[in-house]
N, C-alpha and C. Protein backbone atom coordinates (compact mmCIF):
# COMPACT_ATOMS: atom_id res chain seq x y z
N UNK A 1 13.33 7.90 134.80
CA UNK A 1 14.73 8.05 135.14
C UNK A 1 15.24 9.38 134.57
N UNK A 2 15.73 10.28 135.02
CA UNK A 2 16.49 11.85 135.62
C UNK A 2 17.59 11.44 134.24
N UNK A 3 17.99 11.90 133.35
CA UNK A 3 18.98 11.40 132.25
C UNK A 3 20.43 13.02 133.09
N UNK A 4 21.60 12.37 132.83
CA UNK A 4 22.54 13.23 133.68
C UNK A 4 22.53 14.78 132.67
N UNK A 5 22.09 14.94 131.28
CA UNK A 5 21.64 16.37 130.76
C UNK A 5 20.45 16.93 131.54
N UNK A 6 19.67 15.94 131.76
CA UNK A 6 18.86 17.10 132.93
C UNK A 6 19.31 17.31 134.14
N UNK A 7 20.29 16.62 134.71
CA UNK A 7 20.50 16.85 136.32
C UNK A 7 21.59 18.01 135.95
N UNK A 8 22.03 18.07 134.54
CA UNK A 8 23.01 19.44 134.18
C UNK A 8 22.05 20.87 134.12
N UNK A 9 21.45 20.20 133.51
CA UNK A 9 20.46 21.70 133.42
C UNK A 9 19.18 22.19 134.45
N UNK A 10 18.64 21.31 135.57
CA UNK A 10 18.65 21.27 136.54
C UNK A 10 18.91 22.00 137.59
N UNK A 11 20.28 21.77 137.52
CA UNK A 11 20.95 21.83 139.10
C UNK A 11 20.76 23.22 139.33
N UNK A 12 20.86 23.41 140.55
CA UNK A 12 20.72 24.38 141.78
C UNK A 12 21.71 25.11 141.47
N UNK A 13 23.19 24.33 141.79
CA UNK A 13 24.46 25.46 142.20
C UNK A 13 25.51 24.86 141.41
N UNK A 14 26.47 25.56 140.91
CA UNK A 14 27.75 25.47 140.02
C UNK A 14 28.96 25.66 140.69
N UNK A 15 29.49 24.75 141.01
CA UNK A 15 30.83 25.26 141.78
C UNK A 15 32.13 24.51 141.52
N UNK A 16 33.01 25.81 141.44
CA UNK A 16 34.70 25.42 141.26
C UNK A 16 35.50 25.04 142.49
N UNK A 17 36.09 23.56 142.05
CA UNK A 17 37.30 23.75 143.06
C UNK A 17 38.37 23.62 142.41
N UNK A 18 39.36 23.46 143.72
CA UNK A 18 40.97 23.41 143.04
C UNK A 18 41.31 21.79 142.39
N UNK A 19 42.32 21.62 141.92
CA UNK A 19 42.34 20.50 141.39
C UNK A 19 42.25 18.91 141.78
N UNK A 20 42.29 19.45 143.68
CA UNK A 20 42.43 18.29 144.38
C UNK A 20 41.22 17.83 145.14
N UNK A 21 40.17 18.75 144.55
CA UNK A 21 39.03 18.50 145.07
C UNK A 21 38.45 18.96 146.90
N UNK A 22 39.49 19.51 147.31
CA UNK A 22 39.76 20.22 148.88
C UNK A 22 39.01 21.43 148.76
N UNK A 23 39.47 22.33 148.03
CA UNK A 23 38.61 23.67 148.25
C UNK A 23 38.07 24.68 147.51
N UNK A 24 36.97 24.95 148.03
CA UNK A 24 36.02 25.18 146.78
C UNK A 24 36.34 26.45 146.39
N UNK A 25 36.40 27.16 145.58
CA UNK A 25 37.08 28.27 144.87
C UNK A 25 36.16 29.32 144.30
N UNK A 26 34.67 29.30 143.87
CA UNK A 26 33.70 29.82 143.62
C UNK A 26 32.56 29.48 143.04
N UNK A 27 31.66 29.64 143.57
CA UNK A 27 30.37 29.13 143.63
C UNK A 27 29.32 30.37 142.76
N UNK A 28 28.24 29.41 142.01
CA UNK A 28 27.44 29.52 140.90
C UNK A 28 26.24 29.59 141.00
N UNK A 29 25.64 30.17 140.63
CA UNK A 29 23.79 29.99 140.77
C UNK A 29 22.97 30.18 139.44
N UNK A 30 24.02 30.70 138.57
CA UNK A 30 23.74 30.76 136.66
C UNK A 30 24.61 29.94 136.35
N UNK A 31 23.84 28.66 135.40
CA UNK A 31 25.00 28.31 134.60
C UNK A 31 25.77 29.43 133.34
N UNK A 32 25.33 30.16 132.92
CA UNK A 32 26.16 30.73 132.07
C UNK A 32 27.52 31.26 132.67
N UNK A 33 27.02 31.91 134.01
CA UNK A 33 28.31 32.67 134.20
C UNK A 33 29.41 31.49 135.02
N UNK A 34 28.84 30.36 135.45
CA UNK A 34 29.48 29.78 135.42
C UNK A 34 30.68 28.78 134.24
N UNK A 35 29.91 28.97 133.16
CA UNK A 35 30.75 28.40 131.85
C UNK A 35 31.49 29.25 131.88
N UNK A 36 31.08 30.54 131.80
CA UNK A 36 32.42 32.02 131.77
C UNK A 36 33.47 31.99 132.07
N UNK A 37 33.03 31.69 134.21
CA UNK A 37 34.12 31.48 134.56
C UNK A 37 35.32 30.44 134.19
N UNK A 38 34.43 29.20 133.78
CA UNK A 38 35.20 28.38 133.30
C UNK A 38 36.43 28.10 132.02
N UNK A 39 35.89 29.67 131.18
CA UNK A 39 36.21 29.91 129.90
C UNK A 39 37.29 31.20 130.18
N UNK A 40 37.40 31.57 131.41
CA UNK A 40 38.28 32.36 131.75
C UNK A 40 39.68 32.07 132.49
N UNK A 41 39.26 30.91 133.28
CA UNK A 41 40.18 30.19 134.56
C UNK A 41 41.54 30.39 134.02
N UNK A 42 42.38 30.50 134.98
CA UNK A 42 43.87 30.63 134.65
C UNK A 42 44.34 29.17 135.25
N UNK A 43 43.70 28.57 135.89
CA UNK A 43 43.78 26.78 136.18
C UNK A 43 43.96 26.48 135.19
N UNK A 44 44.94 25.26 135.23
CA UNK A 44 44.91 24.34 134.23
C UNK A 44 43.98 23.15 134.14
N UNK A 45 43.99 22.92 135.34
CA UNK A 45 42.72 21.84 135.46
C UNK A 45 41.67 22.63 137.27
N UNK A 46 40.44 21.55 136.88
CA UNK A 46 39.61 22.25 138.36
C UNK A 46 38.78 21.04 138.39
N UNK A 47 38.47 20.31 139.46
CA UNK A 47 36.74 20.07 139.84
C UNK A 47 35.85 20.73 139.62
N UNK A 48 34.87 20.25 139.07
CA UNK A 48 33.16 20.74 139.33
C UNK A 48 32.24 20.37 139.57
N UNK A 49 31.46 20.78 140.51
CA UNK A 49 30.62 20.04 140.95
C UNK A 49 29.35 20.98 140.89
N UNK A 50 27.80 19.88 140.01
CA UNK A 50 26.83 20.64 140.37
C UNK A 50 25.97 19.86 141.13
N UNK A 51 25.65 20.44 141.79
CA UNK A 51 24.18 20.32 142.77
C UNK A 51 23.10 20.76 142.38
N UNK A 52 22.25 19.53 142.97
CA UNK A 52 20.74 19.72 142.55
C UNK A 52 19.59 19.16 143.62
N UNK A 53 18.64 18.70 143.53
CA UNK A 53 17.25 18.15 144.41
C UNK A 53 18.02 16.91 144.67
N UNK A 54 18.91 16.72 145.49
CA UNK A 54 19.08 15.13 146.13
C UNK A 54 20.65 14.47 145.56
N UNK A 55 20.96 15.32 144.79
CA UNK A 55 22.09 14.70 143.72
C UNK A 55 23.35 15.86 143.60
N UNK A 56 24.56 14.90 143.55
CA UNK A 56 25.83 16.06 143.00
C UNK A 56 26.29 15.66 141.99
N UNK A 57 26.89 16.06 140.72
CA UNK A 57 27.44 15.75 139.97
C UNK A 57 28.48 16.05 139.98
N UNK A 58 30.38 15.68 139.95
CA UNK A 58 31.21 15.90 139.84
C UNK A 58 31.88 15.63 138.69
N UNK A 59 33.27 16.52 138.34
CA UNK A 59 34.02 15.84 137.25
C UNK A 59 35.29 16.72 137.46
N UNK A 60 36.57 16.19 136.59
CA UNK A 60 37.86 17.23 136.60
C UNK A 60 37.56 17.40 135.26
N UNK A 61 38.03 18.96 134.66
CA UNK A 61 37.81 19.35 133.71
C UNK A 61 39.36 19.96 133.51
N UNK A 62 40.13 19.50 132.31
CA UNK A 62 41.31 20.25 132.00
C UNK A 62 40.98 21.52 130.93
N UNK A 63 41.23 22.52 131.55
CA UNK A 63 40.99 23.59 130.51
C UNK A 63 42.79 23.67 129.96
């Protein structure tokens, strides 16, 4: 069984949306620069979703 820290470190693609989960806002292929972006956002809150081999992971994150 896939534990959800590996389907984090894993995944394929990193991507931001807006808070309502409608539209995707920018898309990732490093996690680092994706934390960046995340550590930069002028959002107060966002979706994220990563993708991987068969699987998505989502969550809202309040920065």
């Amino acid at each position: 069984m896939t534990s959800a820290s590996d389907k984090v470190n894993n995944a394929d693609t990193f991507e931001i949306w807006d808070a309502d989960g409608l539209a995707c806002l920018q898309v990732f292929d490093n996690k680092e620069t994706f934390i960046g972006a995340l550590a930069s956002s002028s959002s107060q809150t966002v979706v994220i979703k990563l993708r991987g081999d068969g699987y998505t992971l989502t969550g809202h994150i309040d920065l």
